[in-house]
Protein backbone atom coordinates (compact mmCIF):
# COMPACT_ATOMS: atom_id res chain seq x y z
CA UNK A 1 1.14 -26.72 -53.87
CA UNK A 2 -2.28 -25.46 -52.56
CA UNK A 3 -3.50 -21.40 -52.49
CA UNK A 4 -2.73 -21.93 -48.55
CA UNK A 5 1.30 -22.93 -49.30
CA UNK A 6 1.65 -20.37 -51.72
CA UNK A 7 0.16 -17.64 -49.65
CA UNK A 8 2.15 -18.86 -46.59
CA UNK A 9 5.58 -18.87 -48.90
CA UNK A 10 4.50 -15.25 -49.29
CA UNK A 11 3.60 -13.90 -45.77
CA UNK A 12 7.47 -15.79 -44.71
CA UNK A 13 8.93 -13.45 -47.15
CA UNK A 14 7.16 -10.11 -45.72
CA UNK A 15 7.76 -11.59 -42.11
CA UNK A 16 11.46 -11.53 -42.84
CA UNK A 17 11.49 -7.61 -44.37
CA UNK A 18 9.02 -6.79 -41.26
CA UNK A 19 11.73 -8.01 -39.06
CA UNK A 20 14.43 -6.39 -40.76
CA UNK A 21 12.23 -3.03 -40.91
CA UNK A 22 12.48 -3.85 -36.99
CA UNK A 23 15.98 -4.01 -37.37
CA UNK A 24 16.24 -0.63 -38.38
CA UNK A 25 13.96 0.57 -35.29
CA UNK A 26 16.09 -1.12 -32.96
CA UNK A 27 19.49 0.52 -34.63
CA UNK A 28 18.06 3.81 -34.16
CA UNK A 29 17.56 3.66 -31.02
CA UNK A 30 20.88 1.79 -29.51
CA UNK A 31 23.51 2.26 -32.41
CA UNK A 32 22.99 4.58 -34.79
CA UNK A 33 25.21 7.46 -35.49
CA UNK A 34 23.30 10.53 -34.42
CA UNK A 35 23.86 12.33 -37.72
CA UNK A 36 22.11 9.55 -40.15
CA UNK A 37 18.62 10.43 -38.83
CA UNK A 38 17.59 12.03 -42.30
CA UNK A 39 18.67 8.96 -43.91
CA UNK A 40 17.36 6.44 -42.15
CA UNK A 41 13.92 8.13 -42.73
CA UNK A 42 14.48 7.56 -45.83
CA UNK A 43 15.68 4.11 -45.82
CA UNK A 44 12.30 3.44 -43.17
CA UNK A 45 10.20 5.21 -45.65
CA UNK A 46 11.69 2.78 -48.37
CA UNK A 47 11.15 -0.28 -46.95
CA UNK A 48 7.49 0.84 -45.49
CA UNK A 49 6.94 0.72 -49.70
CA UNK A 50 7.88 -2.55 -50.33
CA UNK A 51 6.12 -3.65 -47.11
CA UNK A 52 2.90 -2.36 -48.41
CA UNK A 53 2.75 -3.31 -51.35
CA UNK A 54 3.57 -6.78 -50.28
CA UNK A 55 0.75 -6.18 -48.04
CA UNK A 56 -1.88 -5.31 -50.90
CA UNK A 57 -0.72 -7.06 -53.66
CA UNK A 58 -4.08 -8.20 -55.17
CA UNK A 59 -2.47 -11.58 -55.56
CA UNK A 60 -2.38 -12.19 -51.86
CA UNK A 61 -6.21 -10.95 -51.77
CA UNK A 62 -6.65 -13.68 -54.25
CA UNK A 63 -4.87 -16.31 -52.67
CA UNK A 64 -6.42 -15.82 -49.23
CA UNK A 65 -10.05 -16.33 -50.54
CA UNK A 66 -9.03 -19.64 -52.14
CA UNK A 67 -6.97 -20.82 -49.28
CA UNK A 68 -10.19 -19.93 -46.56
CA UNK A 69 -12.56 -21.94 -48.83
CA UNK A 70 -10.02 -24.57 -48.10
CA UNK A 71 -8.69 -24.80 -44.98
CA UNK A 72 -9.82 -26.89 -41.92
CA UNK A 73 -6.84 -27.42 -40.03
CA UNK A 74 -6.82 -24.90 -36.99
CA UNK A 75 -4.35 -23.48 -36.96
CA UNK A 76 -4.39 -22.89 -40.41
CA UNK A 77 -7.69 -20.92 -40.08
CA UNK A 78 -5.81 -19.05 -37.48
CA UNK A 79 -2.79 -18.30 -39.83
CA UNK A 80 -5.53 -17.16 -42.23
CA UNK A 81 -7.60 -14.89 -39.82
CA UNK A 82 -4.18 -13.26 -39.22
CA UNK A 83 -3.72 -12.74 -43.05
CA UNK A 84 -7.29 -11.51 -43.22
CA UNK A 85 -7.04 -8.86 -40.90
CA UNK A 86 -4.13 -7.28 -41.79
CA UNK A 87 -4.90 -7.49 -45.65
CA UNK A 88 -8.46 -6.22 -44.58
CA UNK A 89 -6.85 -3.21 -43.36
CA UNK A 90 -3.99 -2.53 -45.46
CA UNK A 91 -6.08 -2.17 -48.35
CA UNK A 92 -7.81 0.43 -46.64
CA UNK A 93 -4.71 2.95 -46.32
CA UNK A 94 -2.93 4.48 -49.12
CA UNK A 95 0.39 3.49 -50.44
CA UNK A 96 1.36 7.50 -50.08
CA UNK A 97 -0.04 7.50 -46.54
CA UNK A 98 2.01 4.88 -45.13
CA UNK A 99 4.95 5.90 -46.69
CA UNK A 100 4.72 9.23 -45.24
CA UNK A 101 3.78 8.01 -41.74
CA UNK A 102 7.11 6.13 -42.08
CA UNK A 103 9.23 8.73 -42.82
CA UNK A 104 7.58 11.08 -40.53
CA UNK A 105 7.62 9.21 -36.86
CA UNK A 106 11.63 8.08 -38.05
CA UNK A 107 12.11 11.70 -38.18
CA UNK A 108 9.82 12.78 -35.32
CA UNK A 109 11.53 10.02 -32.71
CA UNK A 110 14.78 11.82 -33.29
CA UNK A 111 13.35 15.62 -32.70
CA UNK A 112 11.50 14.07 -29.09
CA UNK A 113 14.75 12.54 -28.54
CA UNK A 114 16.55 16.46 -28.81
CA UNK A 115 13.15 18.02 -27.34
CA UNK A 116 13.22 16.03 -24.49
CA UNK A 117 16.91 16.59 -23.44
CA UNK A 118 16.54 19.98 -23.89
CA UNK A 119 13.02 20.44 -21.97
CA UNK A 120 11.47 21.49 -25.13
CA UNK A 121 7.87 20.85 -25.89
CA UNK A 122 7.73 23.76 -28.49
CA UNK A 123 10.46 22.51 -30.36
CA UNK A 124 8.64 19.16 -30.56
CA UNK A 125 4.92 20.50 -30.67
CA UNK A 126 5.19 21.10 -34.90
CA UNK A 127 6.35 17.75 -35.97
CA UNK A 128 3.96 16.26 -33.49
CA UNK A 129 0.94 17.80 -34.99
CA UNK A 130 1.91 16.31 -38.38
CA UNK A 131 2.27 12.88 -36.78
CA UNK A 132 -1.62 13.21 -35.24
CA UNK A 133 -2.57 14.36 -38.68
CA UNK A 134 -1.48 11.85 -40.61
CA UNK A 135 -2.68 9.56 -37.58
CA UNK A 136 -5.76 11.36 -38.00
CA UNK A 137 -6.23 10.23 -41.79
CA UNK A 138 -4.76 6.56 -41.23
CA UNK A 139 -7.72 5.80 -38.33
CA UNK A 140 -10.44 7.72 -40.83
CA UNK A 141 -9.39 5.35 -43.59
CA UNK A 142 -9.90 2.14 -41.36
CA UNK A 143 -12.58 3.19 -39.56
CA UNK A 144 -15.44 2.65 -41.58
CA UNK A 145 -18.08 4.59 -39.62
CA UNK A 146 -16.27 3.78 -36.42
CA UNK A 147 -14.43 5.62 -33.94
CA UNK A 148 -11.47 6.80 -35.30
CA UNK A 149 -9.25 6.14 -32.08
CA UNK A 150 -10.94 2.76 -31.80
CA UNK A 151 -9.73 2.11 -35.78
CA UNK A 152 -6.23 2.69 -33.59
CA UNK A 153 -6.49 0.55 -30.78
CA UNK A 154 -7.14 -2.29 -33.10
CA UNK A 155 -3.42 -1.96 -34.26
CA UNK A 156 -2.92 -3.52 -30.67
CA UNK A 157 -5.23 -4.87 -29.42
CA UNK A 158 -7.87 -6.55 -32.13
CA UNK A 159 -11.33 -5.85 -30.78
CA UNK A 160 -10.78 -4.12 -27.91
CA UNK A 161 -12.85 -0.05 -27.97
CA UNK A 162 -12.34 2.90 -26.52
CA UNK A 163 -15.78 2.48 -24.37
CA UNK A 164 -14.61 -1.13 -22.89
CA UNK A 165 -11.93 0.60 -21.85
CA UNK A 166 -13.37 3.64 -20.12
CA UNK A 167 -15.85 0.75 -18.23
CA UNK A 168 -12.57 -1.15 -17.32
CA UNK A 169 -10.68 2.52 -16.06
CA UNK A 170 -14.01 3.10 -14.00
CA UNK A 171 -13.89 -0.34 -12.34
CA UNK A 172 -10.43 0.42 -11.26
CA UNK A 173 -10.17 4.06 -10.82
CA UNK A 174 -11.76 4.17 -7.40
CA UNK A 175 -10.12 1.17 -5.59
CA UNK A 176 -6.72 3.11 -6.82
CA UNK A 177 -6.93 6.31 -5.65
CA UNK A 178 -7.99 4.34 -2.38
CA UNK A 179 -5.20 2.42 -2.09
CA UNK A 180 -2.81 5.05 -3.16
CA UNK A 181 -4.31 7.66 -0.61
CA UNK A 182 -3.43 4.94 2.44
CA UNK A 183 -0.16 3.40 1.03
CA UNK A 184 1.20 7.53 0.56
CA UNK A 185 0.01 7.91 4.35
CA UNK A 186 3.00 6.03 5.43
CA UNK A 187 6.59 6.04 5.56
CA UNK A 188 8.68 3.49 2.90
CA UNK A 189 12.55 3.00 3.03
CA UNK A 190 14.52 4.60 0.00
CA UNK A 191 18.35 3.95 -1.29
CA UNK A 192 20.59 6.15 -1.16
CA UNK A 193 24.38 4.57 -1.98
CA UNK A 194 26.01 4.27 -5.32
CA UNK A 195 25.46 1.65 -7.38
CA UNK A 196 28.40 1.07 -10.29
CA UNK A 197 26.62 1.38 -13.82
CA UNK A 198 28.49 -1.47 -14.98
CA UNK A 199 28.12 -4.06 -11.51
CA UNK A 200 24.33 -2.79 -12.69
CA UNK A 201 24.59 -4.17 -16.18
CA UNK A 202 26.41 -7.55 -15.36
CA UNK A 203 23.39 -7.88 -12.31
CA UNK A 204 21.00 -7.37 -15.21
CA UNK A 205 21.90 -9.47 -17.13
CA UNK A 206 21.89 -12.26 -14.21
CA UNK A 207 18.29 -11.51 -13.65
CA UNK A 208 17.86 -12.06 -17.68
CA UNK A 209 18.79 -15.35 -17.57
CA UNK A 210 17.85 -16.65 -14.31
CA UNK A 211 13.59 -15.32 -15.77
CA UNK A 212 15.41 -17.56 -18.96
CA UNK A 213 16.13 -15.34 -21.45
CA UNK A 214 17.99 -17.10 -24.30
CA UNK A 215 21.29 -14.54 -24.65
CA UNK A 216 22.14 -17.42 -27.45
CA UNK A 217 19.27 -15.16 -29.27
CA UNK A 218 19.18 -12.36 -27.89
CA UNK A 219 21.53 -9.22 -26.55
CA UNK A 220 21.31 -6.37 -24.21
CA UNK A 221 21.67 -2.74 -24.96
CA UNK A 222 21.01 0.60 -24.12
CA UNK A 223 18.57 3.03 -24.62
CA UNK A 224 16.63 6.30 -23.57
CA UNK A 225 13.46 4.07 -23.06
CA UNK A 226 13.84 0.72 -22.86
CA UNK A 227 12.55 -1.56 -25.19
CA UNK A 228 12.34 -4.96 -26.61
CA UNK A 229 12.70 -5.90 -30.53
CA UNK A 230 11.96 -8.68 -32.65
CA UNK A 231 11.20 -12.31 -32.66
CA UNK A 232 11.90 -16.37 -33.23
CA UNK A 233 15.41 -16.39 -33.32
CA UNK A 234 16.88 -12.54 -32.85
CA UNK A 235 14.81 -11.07 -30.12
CA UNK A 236 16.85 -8.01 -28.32
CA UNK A 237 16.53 -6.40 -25.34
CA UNK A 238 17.08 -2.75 -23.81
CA UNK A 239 17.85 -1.09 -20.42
CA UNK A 240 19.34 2.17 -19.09
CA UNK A 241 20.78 3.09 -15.96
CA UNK A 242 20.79 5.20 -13.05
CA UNK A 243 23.70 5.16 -10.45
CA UNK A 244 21.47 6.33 -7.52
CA UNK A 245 18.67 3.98 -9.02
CA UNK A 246 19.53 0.53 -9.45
CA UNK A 247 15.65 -0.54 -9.37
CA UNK A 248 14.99 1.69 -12.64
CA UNK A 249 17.95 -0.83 -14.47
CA UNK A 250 17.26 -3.93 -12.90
CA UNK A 251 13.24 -4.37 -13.52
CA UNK A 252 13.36 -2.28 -16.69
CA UNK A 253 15.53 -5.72 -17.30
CA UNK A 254 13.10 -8.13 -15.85
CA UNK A 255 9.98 -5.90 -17.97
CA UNK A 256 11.70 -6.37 -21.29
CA UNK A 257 12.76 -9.91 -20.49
CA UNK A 258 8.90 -10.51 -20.05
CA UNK A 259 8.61 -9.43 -23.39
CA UNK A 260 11.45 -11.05 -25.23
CA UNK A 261 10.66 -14.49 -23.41
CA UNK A 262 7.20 -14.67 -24.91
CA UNK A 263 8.77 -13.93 -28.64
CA UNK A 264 11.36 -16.99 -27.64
CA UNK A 265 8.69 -19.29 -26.14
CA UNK A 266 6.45 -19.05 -29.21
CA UNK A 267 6.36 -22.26 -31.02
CA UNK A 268 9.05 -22.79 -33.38
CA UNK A 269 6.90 -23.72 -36.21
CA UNK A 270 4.97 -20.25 -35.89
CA UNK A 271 8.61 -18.66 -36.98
CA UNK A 272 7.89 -15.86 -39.77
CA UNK A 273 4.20 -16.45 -39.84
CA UNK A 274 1.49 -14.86 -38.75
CA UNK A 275 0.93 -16.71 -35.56
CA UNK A 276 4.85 -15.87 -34.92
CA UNK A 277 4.58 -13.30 -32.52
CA UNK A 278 2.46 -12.51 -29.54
CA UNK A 279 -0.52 -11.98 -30.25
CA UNK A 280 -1.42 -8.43 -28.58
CA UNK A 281 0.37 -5.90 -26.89
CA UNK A 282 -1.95 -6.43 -23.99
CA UNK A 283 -1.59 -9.96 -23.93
CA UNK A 284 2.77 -8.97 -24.40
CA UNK A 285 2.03 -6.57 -21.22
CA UNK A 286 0.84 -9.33 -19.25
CA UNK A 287 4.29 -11.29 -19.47
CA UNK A 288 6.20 -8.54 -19.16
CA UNK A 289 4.14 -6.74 -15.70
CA UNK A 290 4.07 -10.62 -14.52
CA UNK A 291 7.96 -11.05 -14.99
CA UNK A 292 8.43 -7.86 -13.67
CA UNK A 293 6.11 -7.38 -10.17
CA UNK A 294 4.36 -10.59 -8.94
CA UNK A 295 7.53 -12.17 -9.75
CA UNK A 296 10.12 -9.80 -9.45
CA UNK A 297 8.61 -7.57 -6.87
CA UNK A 298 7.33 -10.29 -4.74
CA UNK A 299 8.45 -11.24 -1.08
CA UNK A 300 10.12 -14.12 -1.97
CA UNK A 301 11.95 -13.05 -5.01
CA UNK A 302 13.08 -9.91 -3.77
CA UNK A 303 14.48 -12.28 -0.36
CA UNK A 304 16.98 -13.88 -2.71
CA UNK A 305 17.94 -10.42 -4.88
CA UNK A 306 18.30 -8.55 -1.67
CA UNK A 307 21.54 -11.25 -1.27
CA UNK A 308 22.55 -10.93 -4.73
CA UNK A 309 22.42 -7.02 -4.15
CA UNK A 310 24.85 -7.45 -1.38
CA UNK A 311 27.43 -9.44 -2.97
CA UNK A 312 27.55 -7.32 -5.95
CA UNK A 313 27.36 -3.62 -4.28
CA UNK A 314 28.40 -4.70 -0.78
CA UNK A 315 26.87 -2.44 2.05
CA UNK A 316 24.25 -0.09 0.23
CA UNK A 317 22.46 0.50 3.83
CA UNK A 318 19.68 -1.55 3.51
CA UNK A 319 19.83 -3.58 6.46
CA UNK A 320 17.11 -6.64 6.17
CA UNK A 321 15.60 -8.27 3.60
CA UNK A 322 11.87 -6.75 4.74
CA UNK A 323 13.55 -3.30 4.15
CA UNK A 324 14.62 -4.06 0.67
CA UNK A 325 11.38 -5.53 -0.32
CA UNK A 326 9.72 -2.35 1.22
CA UNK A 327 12.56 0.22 -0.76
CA UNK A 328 11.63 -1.80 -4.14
CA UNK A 329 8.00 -1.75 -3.84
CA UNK A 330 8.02 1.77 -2.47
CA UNK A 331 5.11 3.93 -3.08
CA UNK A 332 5.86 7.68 -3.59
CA UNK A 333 5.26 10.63 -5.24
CA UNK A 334 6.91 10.88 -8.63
CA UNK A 335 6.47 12.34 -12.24
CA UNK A 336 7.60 9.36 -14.65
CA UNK A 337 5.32 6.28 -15.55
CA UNK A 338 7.98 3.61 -16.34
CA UNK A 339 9.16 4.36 -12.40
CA UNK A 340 5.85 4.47 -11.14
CA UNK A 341 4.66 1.99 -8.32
CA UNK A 342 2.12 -0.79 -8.70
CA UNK A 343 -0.74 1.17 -7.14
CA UNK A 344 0.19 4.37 -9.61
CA UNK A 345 0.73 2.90 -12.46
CA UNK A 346 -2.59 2.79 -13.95
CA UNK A 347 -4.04 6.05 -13.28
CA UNK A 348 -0.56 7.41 -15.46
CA UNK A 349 -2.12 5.68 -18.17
CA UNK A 350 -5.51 6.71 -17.44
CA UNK A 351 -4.22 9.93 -18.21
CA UNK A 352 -2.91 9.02 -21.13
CA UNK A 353 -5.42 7.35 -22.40
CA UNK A 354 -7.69 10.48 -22.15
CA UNK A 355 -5.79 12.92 -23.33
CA UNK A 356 -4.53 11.04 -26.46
CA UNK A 357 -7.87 10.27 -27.21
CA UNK A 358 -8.77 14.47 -27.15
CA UNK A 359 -6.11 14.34 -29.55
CA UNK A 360 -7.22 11.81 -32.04
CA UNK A 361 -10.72 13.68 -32.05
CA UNK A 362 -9.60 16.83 -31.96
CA UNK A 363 -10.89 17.84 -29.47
CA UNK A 364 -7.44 19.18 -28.12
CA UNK A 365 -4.48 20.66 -30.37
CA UNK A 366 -0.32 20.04 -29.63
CA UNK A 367 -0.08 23.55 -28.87
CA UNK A 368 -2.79 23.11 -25.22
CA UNK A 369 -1.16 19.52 -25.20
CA UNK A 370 1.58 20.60 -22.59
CA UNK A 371 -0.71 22.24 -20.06
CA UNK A 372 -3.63 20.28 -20.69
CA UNK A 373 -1.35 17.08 -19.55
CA UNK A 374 0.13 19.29 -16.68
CA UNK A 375 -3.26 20.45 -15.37
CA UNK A 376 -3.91 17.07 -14.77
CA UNK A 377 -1.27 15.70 -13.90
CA UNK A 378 -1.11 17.99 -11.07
CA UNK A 379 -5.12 16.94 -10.27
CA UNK A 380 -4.75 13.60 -10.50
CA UNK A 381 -1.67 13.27 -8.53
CA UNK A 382 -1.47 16.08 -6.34
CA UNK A 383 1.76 17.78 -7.55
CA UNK A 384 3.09 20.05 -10.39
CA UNK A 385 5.23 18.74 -13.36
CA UNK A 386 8.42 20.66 -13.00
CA UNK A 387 9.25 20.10 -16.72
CA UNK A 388 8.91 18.87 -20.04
CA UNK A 389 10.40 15.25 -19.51
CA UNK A 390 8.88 14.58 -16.53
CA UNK A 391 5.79 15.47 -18.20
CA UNK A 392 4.88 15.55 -21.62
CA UNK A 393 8.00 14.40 -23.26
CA UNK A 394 8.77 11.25 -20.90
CA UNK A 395 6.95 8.63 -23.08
CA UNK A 396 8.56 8.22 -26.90
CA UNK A 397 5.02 6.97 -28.20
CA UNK A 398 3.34 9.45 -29.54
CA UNK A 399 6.25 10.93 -31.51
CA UNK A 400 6.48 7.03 -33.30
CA UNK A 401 2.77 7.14 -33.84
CA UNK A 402 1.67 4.69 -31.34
CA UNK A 403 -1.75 6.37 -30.51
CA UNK A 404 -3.78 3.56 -28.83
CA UNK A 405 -0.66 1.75 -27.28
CA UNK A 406 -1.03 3.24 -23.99
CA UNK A 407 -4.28 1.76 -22.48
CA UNK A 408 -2.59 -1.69 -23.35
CA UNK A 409 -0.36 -1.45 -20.24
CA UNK A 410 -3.10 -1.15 -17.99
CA UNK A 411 -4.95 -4.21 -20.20
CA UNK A 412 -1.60 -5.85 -19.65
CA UNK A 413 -1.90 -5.24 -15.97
CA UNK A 414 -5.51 -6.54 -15.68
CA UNK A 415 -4.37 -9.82 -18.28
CA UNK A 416 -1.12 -10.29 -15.43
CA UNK A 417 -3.57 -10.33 -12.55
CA UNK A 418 -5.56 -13.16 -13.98
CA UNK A 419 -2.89 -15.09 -14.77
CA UNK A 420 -1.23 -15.14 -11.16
CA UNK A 421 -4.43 -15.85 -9.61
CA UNK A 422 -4.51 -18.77 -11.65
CA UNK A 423 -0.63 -19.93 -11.35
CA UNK A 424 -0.47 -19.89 -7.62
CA UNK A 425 -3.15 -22.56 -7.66
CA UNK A 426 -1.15 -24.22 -10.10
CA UNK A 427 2.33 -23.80 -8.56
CA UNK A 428 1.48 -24.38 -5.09
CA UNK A 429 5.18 -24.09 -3.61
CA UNK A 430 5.75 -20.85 -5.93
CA UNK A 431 7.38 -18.86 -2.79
CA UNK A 432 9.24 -21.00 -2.15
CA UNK A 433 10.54 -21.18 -5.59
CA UNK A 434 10.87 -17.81 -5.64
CA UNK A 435 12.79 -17.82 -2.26
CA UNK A 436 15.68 -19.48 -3.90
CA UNK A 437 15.77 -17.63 -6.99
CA UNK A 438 14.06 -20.21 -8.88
CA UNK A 439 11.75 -18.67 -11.50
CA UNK A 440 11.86 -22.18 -13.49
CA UNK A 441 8.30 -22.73 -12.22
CA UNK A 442 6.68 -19.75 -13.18
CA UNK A 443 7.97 -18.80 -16.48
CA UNK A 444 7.40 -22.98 -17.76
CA UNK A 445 3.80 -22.34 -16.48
CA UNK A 446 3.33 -19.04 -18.44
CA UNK A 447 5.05 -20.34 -21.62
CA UNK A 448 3.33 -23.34 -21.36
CA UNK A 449 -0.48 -21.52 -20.95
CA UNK A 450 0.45 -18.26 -23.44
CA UNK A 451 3.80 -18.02 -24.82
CA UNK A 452 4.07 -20.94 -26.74
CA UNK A 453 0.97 -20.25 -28.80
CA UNK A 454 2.37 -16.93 -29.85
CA UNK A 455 -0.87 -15.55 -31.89
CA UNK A 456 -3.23 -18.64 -32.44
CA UNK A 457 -5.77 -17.51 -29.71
CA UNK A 458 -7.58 -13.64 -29.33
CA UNK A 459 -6.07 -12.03 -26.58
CA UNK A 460 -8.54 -12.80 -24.37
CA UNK A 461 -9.08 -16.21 -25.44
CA UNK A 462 -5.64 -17.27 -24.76
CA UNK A 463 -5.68 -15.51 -21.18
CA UNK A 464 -9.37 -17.61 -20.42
CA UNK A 465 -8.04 -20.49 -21.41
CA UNK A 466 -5.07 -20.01 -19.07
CA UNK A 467 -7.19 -19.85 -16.36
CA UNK A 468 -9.61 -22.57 -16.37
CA UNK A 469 -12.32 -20.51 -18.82
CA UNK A 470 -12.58 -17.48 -16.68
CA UNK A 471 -12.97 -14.21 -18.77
CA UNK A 472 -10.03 -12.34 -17.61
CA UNK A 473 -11.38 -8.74 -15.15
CA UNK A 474 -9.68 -6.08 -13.10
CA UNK A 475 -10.93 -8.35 -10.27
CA UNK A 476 -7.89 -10.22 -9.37
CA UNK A 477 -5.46 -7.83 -9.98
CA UNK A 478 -7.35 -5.08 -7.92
CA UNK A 479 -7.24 -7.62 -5.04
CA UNK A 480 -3.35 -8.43 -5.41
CA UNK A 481 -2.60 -5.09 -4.61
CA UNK A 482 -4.99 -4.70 -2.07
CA UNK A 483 -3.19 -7.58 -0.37
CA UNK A 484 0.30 -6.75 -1.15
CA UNK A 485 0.00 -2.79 -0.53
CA UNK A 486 -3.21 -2.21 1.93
CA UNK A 487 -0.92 -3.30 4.97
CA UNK A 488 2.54 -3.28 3.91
């Protein structure tokens, strides 16, 4: 066998405990009894260990240099810059660290999980602060001389930076608050019936398969922020569900089934490798936004559902299919992110984005966290948070550690718009499609340009190369909404 075999026998083996670490994640958040939270930070922080040490064993460091002097198959030399990267920067953080970090963010989901029911930044603020601390020290021993919340976004995005980003925000920014300033000016239609939580549930999971998620692999659960978990073979998905709100169950179903049918369309031979998974969570955003509005908010699409909506709910007083496309791409004032319009969404994360990056430079401390994030909420939006989880404790991110996840939405966004400017000149009868209920069309053309080469391309390689070479911009998706919302 050569260095490369060996080295791949090994990174199959860690694959495999990653995705049972991810196992554990997904328990936690759909199954597990409420009173084993202590010990499953300790069985987290266990298997963190092995995971790292797997991860710096000096044996892989020697097996990668001899397998790079070797290699000139492609996609091995992609395999290998995976391998590269990751041993790059596990060597840089401490056994100890990681460990902790583990244990920590196990423990700290479950407190923001309490806090957040109860309303309760302060009882969340402590552990919170330990969590940026230890953050803190993770991005410093990364870093080398860079930013430390660039060291961060690298976790998700490889080579993006915080100043890319802030150029990308300022593109969009103004044509945003535009928009939103003349789509709030007019009236949109609302529901107001009651929707069965489990007609919801058996709707959902319709819509999973008819987008073609593989149920065969896969399964749908419950949870306080939906989710999707894992990969190849076992990739699960999450919803929740609001009997006044079907819209917040049915496309937090399409948005995770965006997700999950990337990890399913990935090339088979990629399973538990490196290349196994998607490549970015950027790049993941952009199947999962796609799935969820151009496809699943669009005229056509939402033709068909408004049908479906009737034979499963009956009467719910919508009474034309323009109405119910109106009602589910209704623009309004709200608190939450994950309910948040197409024209809103991004400035939530600009917020975000800012204030977690305070936070990371310390520039702000947990304790002016809540009222920093209120006073501009209330600036950018135009009204006052009226509590904790509709403000600071909505998003379950920062208590996991997942500084530097946020701006990946909008990136996500931006990737999404690219790719549907470039698959309706592709699929020229796509409405049509749509119009029947027929996503067949789409979802082949996006596993076909991104899925299927899970992480074998950068993330904004594998989004040029799906359409025809163009670096991907906020262009195109600026200009979707501007068509879809500046005269609805």
């Amino acid at each position: 066998m050569t260095a490369y075999d060996d080295l791949m026998a090994q990174e199959r083996d860690t694959q495999g405990l990653a995705q049972v670490a991810g196992r554990l994640a997904w328990d936690q958040e759909t199954m597990m009894p409420r009173g084993a939270a202590g010990q499953r930070s300790e069985e987290t922080g266990a298997m963190q260990a092995v995971l790292h040490a797997r991860r710096t064993d000096a044996r892989r460091g020697d097996l990668l240099a001899e397998a790079e002097a070797e290699a000139t198959d492609e996609v091995a030399r992609a395999q290998l810059r995976h391998v590269r990267r990751d041993y790059d920067r596990a060597t840089l953080v401490p056994g100890d660290l990681a460990v902790a970090l583990a244990r920590l963010t196990s423990r700290a989901q479950g407190q923001w999980a309490e806090a957040r029911a109860a309303d309760d930044y302060a009882a969340f603020a402590p552990v919170l602060a330990e969590v940026i601390r230890l953050k803190r020290e993770e991005a410093a021993a990364v870093a080398r001389g860079r930013d430390l919340y660039d060291a961060l976004i690298e976790d998700f995005e490889p080579d993006m930076t915080a100043a890319r980003l802030d150029a990308m925000f300022s593109e969009m920014r103004p044509r945003l608050v535009d928009l939103r300033a003349r789509a709030l000016d007019r009236d949109w239609p609302a529901l107001d019936a009651h929707f069965d939580e489990q007609a919801q549930l058996r709707l959902s999971r319709e819509l999973a398969r008819n987008f073609g998620y593989d149920f065969a692999r896969g399964r749908l659960d419950m949870a306080v922020h939906p989710f999707s978990s894992g990969s190849g073979d076992d990739v699960r998905i999450t919803t929740r569900v609001s009997e006044h709100d079907p819209f917040n169950c049915l496309y937090s179903t399409i948005h995770e089934v965006g997700h999950a049918c990337y990890e399913q369309g990935i090339d088979p031979d990629y399973r538990l490798t490196p290349l196994g998974q998607g490549v970015s969570m950027g790049v993941h955003e952009s199947q999962s936004r796609i799935y969820e509005n151009q496809l699943g908010r669009s005229r056509a699409y939402t033709g068909w559902l408004f049908e479906r909506m009737r034979e499963t709910f009956g009467d719910f007083g919508v009474k034309d299919a323009d109405t119910f496309y109106r009602a589910v791409n209704r623009v309004h004032r709200g608190h939450i992110r994950t309910e948040a319009d197409e024209v809103q969404y991004n400035l939530h994360i600009m917020l975000r984005f800012d204030l977690e990056k305070a936070l990371i430079a310390g520039d702000l401390g947990t304790d002016d966290l809540e009222a920093a994030w209120n006073d501009r909420f209330e600036a950018d939006f135009g009204h006052a948070v009226d509590r904790a989880s509709n403000g600071v404790l909505q998003d379950v991110h920062w208590s996991v550690g997942l500084f530097g996840y946020f701006p990946t939405y909008s990136l996500g966004n931006v990737y999404a718009g690219c790719l549907y400017r470039a698959m309706r000149g592709a699929v020229p009868d796509l409405d049509a499609q749509l119009a029947r209920g027929e996503t067949d069309g789409a979802t082949a053309w996006l596993r076909g340009r991104v899925q299927v080469h899970g992480g074998r391309f950068d993330p904004a390689e594998v989004i040029a190369r799906a359409c025809g070479g163009a670096a991907p911009t906020a262009g195109p998706l600026l200009d979707y909404l501007e068509e879809k919302f500046g005269g609805m």
